[in-house]
PDB file of N, CA and C in Angstrom:
ATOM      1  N   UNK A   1     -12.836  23.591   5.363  1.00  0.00           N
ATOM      2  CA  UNK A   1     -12.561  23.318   3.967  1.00  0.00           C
ATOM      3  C   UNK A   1     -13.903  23.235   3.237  1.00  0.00           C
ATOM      4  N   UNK A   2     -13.896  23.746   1.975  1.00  0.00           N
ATOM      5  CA  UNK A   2     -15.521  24.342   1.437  1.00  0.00           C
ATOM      6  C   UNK A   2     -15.520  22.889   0.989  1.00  0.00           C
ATOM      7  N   UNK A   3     -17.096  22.094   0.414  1.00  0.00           N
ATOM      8  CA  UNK A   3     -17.214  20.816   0.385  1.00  0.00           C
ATOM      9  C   UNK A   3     -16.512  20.364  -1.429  1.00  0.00           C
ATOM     10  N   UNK A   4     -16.360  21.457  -2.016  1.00  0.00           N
ATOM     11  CA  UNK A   4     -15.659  21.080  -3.341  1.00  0.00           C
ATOM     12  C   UNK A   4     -14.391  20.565  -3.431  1.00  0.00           C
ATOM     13  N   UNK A   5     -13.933  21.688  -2.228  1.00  0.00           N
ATOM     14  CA  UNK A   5     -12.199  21.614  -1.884  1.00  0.00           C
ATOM     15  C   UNK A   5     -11.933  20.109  -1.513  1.00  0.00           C
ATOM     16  N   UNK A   6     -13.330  20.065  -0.803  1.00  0.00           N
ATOM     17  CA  UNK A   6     -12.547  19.044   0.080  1.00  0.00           C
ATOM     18  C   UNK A   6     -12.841  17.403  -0.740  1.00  0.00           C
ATOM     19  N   UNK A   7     -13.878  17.668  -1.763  1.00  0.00           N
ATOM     20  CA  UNK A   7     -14.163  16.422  -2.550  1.00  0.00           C
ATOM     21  C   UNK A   7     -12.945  16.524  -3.681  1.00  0.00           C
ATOM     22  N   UNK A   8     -12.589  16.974  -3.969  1.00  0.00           N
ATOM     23  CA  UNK A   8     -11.050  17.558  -4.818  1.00  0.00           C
ATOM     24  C   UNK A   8     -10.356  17.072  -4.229  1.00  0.00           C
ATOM     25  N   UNK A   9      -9.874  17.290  -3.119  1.00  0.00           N
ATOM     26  CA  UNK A   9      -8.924  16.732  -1.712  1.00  0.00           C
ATOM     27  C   UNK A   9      -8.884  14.954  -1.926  1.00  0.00           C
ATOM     28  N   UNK A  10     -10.369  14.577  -1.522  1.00  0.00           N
ATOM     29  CA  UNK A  10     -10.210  13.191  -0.979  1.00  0.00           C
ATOM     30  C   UNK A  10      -9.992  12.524  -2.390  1.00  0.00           C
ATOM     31  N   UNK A  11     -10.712  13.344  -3.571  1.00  0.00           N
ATOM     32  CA  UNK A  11     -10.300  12.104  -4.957  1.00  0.00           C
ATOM     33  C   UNK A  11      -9.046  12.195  -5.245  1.00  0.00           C
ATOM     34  N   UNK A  12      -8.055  13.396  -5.123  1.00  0.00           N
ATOM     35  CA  UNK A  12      -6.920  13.425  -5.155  1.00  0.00           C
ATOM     36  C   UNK A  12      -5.941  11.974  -4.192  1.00  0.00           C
ATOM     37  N   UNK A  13      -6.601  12.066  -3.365  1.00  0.00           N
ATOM     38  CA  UNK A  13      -5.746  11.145  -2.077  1.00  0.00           C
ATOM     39  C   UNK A  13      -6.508  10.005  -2.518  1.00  0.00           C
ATOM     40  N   UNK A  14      -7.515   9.425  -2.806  1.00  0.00           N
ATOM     41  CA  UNK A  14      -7.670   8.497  -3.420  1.00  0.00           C
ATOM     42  C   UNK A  14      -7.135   7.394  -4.326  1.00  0.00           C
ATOM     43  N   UNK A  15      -7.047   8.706  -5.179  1.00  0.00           N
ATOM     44  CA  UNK A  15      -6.041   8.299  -6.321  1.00  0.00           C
ATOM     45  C   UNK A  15      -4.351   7.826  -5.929  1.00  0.00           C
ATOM     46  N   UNK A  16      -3.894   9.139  -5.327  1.00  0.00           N
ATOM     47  CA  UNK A  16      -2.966   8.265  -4.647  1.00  0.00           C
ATOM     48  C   UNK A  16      -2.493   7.601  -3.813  1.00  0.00           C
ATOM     49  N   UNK A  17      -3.043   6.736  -2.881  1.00  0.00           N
ATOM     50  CA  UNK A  17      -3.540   5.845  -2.236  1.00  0.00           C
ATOM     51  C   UNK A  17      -3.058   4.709  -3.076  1.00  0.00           C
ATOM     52  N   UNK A  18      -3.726   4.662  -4.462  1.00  0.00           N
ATOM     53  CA  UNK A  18      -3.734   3.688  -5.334  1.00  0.00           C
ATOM     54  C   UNK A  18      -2.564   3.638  -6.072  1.00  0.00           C
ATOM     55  N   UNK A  19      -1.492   4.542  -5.902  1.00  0.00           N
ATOM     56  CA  UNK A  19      -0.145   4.169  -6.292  1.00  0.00           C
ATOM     57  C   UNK A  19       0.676   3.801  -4.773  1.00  0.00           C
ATOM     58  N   UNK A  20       0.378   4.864  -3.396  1.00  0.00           N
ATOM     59  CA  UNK A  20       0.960   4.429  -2.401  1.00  0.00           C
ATOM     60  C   UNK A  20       0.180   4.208  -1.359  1.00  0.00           C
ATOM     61  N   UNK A  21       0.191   3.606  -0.912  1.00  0.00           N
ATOM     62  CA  UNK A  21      -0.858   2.843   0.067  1.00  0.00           C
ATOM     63  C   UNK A  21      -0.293   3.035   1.645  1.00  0.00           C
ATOM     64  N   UNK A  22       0.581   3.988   1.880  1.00  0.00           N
ATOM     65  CA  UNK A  22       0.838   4.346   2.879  1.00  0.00           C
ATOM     66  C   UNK A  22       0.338   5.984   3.370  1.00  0.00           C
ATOM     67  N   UNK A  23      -0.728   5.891   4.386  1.00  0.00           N
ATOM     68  CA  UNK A  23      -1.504   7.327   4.526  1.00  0.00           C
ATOM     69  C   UNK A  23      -0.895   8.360   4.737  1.00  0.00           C
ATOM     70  N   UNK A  24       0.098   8.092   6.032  1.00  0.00           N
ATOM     71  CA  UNK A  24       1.012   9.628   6.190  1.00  0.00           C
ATOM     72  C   UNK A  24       1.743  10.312   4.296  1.00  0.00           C
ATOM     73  N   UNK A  25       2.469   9.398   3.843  1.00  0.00           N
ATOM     74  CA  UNK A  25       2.898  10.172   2.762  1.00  0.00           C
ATOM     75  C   UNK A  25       2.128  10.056   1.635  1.00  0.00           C
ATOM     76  N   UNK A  26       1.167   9.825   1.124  1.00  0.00           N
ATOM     77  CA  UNK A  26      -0.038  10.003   0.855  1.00  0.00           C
ATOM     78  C   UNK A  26      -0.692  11.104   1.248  1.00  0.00           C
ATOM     79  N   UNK A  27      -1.102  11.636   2.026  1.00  0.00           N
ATOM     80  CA  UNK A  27      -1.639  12.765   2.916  1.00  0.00           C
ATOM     81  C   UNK A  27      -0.668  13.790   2.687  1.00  0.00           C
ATOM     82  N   UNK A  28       0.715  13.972   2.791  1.00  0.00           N
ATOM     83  CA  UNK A  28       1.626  14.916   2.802  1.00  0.00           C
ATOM     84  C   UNK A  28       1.943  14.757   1.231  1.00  0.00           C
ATOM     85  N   UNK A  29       1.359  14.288   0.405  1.00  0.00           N
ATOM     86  CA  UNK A  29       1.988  14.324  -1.173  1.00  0.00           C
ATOM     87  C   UNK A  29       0.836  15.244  -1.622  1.00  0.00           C
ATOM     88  N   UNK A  30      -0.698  15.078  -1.201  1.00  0.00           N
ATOM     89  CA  UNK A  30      -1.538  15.901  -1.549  1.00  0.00           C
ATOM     90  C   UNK A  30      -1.989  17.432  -0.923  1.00  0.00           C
ATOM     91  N   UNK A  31      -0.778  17.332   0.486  1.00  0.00           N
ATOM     92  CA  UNK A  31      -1.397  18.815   1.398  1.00  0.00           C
ATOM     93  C   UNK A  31      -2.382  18.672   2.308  1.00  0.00           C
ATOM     94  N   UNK A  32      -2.604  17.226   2.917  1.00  0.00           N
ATOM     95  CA  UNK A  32      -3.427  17.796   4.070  1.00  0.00           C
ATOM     96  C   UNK A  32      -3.238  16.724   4.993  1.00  0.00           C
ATOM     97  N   UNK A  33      -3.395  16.867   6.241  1.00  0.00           N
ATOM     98  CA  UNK A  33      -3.123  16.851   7.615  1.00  0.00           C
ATOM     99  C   UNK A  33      -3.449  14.950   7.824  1.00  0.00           C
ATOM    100  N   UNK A  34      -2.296  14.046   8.544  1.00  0.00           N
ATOM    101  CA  UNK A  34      -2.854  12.847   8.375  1.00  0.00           C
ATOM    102  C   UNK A  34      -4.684  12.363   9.297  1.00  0.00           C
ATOM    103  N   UNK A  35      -4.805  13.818  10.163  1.00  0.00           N
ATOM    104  CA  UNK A  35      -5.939  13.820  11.107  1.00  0.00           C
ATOM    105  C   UNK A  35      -7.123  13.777  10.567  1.00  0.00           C
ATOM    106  N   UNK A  36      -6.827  14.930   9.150  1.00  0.00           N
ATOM    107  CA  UNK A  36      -7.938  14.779   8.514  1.00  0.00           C
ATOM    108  C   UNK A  36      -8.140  13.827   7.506  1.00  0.00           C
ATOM    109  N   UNK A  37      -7.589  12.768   7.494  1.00  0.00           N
ATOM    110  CA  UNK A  37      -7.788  11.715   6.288  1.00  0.00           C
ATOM    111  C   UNK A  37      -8.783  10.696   7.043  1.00  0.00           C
ATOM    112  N   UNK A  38      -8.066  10.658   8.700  1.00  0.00           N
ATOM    113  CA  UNK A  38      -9.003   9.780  10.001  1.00  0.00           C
ATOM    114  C   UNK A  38     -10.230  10.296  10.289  1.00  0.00           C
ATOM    115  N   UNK A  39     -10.525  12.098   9.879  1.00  0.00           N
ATOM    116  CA  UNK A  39     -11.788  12.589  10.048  1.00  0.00           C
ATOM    117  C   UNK A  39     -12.778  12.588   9.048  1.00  0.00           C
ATOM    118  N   UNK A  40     -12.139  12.495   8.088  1.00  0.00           N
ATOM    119  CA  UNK A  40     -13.095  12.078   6.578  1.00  0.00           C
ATOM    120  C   UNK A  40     -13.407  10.604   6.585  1.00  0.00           C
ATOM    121  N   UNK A  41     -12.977   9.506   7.164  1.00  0.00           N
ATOM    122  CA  UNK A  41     -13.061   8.286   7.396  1.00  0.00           C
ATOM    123  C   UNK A  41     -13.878   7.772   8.286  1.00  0.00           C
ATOM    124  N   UNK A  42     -13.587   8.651   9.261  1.00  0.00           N
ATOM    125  CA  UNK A  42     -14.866   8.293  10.822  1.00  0.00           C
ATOM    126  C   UNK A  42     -16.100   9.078  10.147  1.00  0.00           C
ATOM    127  N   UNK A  43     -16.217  10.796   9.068  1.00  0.00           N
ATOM    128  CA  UNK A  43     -17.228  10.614   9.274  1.00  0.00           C
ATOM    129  C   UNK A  43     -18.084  10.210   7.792  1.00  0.00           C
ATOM    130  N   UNK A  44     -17.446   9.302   6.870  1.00  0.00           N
ATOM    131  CA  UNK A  44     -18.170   9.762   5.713  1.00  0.00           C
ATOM    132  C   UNK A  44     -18.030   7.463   5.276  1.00  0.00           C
ATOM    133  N   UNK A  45     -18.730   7.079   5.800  1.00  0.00           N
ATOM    134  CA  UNK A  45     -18.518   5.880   5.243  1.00  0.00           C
ATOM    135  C   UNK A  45     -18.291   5.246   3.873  1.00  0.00           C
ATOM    136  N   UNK A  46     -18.898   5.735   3.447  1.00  0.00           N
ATOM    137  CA  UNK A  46     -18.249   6.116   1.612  1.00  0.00           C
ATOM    138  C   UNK A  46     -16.944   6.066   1.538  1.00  0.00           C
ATOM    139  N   UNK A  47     -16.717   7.200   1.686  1.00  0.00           N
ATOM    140  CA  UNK A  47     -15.149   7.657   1.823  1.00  0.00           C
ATOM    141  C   UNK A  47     -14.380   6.721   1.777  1.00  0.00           C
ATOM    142  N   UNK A  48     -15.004   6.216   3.538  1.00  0.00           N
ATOM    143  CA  UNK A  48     -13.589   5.162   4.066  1.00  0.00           C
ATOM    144  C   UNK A  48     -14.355   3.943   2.798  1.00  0.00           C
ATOM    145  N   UNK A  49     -14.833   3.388   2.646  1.00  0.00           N
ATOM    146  CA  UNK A  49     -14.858   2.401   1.886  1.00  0.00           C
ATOM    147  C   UNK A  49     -14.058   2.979   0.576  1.00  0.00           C
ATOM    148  N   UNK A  50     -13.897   3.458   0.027  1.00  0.00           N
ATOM    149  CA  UNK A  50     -13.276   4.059  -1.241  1.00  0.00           C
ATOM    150  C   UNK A  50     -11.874   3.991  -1.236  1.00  0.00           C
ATOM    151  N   UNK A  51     -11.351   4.856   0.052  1.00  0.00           N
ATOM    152  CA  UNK A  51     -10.068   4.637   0.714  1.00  0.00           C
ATOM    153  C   UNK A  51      -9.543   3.273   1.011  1.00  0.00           C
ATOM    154  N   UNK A  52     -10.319   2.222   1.795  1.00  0.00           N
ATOM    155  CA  UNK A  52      -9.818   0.971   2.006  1.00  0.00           C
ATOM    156  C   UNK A  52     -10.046   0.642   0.399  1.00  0.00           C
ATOM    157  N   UNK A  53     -10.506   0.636  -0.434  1.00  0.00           N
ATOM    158  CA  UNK A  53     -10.335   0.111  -2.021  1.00  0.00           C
ATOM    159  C   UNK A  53      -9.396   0.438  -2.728  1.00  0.00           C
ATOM    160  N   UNK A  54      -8.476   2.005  -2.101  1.00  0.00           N
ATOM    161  CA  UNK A  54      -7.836   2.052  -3.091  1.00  0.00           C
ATOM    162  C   UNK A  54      -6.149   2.036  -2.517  1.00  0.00           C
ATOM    163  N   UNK A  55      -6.775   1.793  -1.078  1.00  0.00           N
ATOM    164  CA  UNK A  55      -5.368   1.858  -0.545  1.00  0.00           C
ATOM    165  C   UNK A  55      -5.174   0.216  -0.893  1.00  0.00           C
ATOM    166  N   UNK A  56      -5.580  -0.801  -1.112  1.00  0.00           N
ATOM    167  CA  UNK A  56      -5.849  -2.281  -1.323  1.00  0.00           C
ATOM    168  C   UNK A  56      -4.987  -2.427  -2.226  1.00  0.00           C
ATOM    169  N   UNK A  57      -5.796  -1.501  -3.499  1.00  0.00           N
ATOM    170  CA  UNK A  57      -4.804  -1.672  -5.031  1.00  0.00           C
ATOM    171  C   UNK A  57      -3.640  -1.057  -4.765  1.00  0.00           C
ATOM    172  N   UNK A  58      -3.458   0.008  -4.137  1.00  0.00           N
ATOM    173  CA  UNK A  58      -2.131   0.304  -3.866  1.00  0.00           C
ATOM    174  C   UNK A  58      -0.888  -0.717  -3.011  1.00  0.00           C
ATOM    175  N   UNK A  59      -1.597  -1.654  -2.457  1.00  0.00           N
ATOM    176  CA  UNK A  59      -0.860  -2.431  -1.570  1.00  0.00           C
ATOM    177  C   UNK A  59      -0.566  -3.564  -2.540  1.00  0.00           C
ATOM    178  N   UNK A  60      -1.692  -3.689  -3.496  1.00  0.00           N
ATOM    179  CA  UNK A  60      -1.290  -4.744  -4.558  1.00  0.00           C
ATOM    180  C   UNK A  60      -0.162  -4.239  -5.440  1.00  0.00           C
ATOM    181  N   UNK A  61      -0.041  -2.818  -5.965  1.00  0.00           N
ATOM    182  CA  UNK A  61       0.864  -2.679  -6.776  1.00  0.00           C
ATOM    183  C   UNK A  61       2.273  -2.643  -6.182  1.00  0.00           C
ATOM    184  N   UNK A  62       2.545  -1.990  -4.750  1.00  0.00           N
ATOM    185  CA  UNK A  62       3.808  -2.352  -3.736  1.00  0.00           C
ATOM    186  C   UNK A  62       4.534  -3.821  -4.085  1.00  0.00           C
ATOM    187  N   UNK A  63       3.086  -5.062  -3.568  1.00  0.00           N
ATOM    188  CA  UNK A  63       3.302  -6.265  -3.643  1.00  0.00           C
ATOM    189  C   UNK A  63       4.642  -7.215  -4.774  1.00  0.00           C
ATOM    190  N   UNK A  64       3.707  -6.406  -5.996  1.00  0.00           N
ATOM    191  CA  UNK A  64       3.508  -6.655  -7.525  1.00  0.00           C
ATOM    192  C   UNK A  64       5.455  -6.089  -7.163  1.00  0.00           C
ATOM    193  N   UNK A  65       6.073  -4.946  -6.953  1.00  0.00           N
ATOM    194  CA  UNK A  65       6.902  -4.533  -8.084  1.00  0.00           C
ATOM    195  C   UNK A  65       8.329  -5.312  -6.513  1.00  0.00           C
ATOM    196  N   UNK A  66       7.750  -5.411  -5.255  1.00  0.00           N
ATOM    197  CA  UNK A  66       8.458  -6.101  -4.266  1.00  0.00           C
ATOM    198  C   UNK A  66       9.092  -7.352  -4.554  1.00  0.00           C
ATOM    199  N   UNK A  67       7.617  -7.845  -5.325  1.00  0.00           N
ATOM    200  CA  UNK A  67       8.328  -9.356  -5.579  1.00  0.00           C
ATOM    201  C   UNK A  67       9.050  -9.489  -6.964  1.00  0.00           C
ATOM    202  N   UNK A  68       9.012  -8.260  -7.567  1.00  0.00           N
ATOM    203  CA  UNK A  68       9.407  -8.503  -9.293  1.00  0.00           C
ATOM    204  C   UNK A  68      11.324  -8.230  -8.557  1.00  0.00           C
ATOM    205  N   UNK A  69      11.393  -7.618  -7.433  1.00  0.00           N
ATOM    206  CA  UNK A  69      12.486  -7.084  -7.307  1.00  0.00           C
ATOM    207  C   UNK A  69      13.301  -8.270  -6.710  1.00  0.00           C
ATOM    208  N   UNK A  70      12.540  -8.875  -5.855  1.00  0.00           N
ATOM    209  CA  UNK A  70      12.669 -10.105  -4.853  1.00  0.00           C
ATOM    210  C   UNK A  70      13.460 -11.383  -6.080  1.00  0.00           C
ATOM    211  N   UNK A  71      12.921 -11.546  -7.446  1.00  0.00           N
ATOM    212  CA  UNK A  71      12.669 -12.088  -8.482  1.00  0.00           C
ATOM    213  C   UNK A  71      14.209 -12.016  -8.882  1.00  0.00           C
ATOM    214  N   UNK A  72      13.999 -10.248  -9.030  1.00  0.00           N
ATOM    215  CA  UNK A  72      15.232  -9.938 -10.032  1.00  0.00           C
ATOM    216  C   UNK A  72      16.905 -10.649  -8.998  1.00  0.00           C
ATOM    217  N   UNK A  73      16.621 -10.568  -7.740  1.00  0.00           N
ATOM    218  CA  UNK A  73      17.591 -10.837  -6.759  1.00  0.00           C
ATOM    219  C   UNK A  73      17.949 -12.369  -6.735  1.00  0.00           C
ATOM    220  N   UNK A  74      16.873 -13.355  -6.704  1.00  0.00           N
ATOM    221  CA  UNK A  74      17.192 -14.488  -7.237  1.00  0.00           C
ATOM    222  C   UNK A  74      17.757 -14.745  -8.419  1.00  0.00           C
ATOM    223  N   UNK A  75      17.746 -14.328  -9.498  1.00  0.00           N
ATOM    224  CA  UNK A  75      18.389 -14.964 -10.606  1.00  0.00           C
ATOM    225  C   UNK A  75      19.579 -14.065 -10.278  1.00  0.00           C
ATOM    226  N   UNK A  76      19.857 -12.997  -9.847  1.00  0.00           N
ATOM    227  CA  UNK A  76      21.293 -12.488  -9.302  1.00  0.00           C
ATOM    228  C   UNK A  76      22.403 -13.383  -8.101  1.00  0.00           C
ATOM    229  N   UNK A  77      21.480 -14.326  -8.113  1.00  0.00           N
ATOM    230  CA  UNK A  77      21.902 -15.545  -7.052  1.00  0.00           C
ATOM    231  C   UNK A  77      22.202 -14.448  -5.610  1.00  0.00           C
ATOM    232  N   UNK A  78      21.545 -13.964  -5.421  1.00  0.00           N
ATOM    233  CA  UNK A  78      21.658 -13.102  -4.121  1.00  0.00           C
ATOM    234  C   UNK A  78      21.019 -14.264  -3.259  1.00  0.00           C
ATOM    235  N   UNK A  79      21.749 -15.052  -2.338  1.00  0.00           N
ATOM    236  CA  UNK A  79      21.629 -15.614  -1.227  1.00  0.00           C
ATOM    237  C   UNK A  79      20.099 -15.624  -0.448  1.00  0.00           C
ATOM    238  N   UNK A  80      20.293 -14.596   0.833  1.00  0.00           N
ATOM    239  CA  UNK A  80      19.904 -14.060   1.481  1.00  0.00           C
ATOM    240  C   UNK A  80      17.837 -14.159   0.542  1.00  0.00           C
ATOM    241  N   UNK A  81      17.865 -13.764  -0.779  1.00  0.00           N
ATOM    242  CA  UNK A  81      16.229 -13.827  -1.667  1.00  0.00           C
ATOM    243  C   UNK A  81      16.394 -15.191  -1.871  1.00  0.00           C
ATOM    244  N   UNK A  82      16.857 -15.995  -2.514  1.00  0.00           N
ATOM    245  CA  UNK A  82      16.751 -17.875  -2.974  1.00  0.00           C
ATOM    246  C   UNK A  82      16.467 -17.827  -1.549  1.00  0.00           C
ATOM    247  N   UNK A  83      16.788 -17.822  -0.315  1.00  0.00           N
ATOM    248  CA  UNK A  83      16.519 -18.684   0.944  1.00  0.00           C
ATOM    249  C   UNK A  83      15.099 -17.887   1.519  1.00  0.00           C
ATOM    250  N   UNK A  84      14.348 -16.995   0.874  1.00  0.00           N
ATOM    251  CA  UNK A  84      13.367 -16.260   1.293  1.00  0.00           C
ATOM    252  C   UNK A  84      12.810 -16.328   0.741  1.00  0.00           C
ATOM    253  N   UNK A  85      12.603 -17.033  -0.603  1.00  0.00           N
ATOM    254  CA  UNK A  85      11.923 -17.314  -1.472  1.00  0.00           C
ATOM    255  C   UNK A  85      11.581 -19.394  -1.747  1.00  0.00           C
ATOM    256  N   UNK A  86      12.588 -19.626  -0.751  1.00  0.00           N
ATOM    257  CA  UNK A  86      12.117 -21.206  -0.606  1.00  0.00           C
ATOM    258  C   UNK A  86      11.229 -21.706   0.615  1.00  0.00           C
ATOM    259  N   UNK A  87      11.652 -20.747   1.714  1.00  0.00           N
ATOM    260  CA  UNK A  87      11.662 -20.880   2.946  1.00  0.00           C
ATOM    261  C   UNK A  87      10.001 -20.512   2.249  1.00  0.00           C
ATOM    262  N   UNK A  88       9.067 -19.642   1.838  1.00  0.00           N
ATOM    263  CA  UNK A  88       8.112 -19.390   1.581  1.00  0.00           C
ATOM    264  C   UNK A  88       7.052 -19.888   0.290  1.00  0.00           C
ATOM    265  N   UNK A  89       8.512 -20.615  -0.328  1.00  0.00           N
ATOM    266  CA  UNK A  89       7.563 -21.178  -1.553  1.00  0.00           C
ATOM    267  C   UNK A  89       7.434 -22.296  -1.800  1.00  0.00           C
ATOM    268  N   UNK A  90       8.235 -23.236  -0.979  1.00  0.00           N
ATOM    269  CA  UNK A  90       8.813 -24.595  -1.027  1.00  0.00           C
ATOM    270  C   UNK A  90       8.634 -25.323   0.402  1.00  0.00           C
ATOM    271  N   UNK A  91       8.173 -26.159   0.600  1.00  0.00           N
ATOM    272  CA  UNK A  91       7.563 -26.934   1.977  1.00  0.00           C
ATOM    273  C   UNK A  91       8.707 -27.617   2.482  1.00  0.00           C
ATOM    274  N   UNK A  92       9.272 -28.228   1.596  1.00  0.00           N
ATOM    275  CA  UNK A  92      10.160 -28.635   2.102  1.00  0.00           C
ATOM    276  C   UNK A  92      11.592 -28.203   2.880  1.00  0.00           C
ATOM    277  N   UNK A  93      11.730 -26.053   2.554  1.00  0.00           N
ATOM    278  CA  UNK A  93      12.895 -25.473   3.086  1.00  0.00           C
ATOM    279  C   UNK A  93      11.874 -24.942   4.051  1.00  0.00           C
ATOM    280  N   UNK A  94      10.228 -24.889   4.497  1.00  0.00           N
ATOM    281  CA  UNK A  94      10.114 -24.018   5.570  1.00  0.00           C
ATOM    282  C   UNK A  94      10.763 -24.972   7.056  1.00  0.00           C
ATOM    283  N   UNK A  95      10.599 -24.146   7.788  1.00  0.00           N
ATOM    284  CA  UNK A  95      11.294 -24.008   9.569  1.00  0.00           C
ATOM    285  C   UNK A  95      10.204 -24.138  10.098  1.00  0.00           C
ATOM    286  N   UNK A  96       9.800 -25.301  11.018  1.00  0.00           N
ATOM    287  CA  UNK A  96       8.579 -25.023  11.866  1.00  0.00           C
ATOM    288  C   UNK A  96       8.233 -24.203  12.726  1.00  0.00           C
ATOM    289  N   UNK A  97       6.901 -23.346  12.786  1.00  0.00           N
ATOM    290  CA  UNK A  97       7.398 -21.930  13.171  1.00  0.00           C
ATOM    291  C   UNK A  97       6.720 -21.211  12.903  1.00  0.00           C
ATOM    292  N   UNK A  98       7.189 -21.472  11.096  1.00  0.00           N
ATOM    293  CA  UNK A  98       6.790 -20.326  10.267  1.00  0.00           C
ATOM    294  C   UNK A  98       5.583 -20.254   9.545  1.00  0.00           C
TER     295      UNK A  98
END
């Protein structure tokens, strides 16, 4: 891959990284191989630092719309979220354990 292609490549996957933070479909949303995302990583330290930054924000925005959903399920009195949401937010419903 010529070095333009391939700096095109990684800011592309970069970028989305930072909406999905999961590499295989990440890698297959931009066209290239999940081997070579591990070979641009082992050899370009940059890179991988860039990648762990943006796969980060991407894990923050997952986080962000998980718990807005988690949210929306509690005031739906959905069971199963109020007891997953006390058990974790409230000391007094955790299980020793956990």
């Amino acid at each position: 891959m010529k070095q333009s292609r391939r700096n095109r490549k990684q800011q592309q996957l970069l970028k989305e990284l930072e909406n999905n933070p999961f590499i295989e479909q990440a890698c297959k949303k931009i066209g290239i191989a999940r081997s070579t995302y591990y070979r641009w990583i082992e050899q370009d330290n940059s890179f991988a630092q860039l990648a762990e930054h943006s796969q980060q924000h991407g894990r923050t925005k997952v986080n962000d719309f998980a718990e807005s959903k988690l949210l929306e399920n509690v005031r739906n009195n959905h069971y199963h979220s109020i007891a997953f949401w006390l058990r974790h937010n409230h000391q007094t419903y955790r299980s020793e354990g956990n």
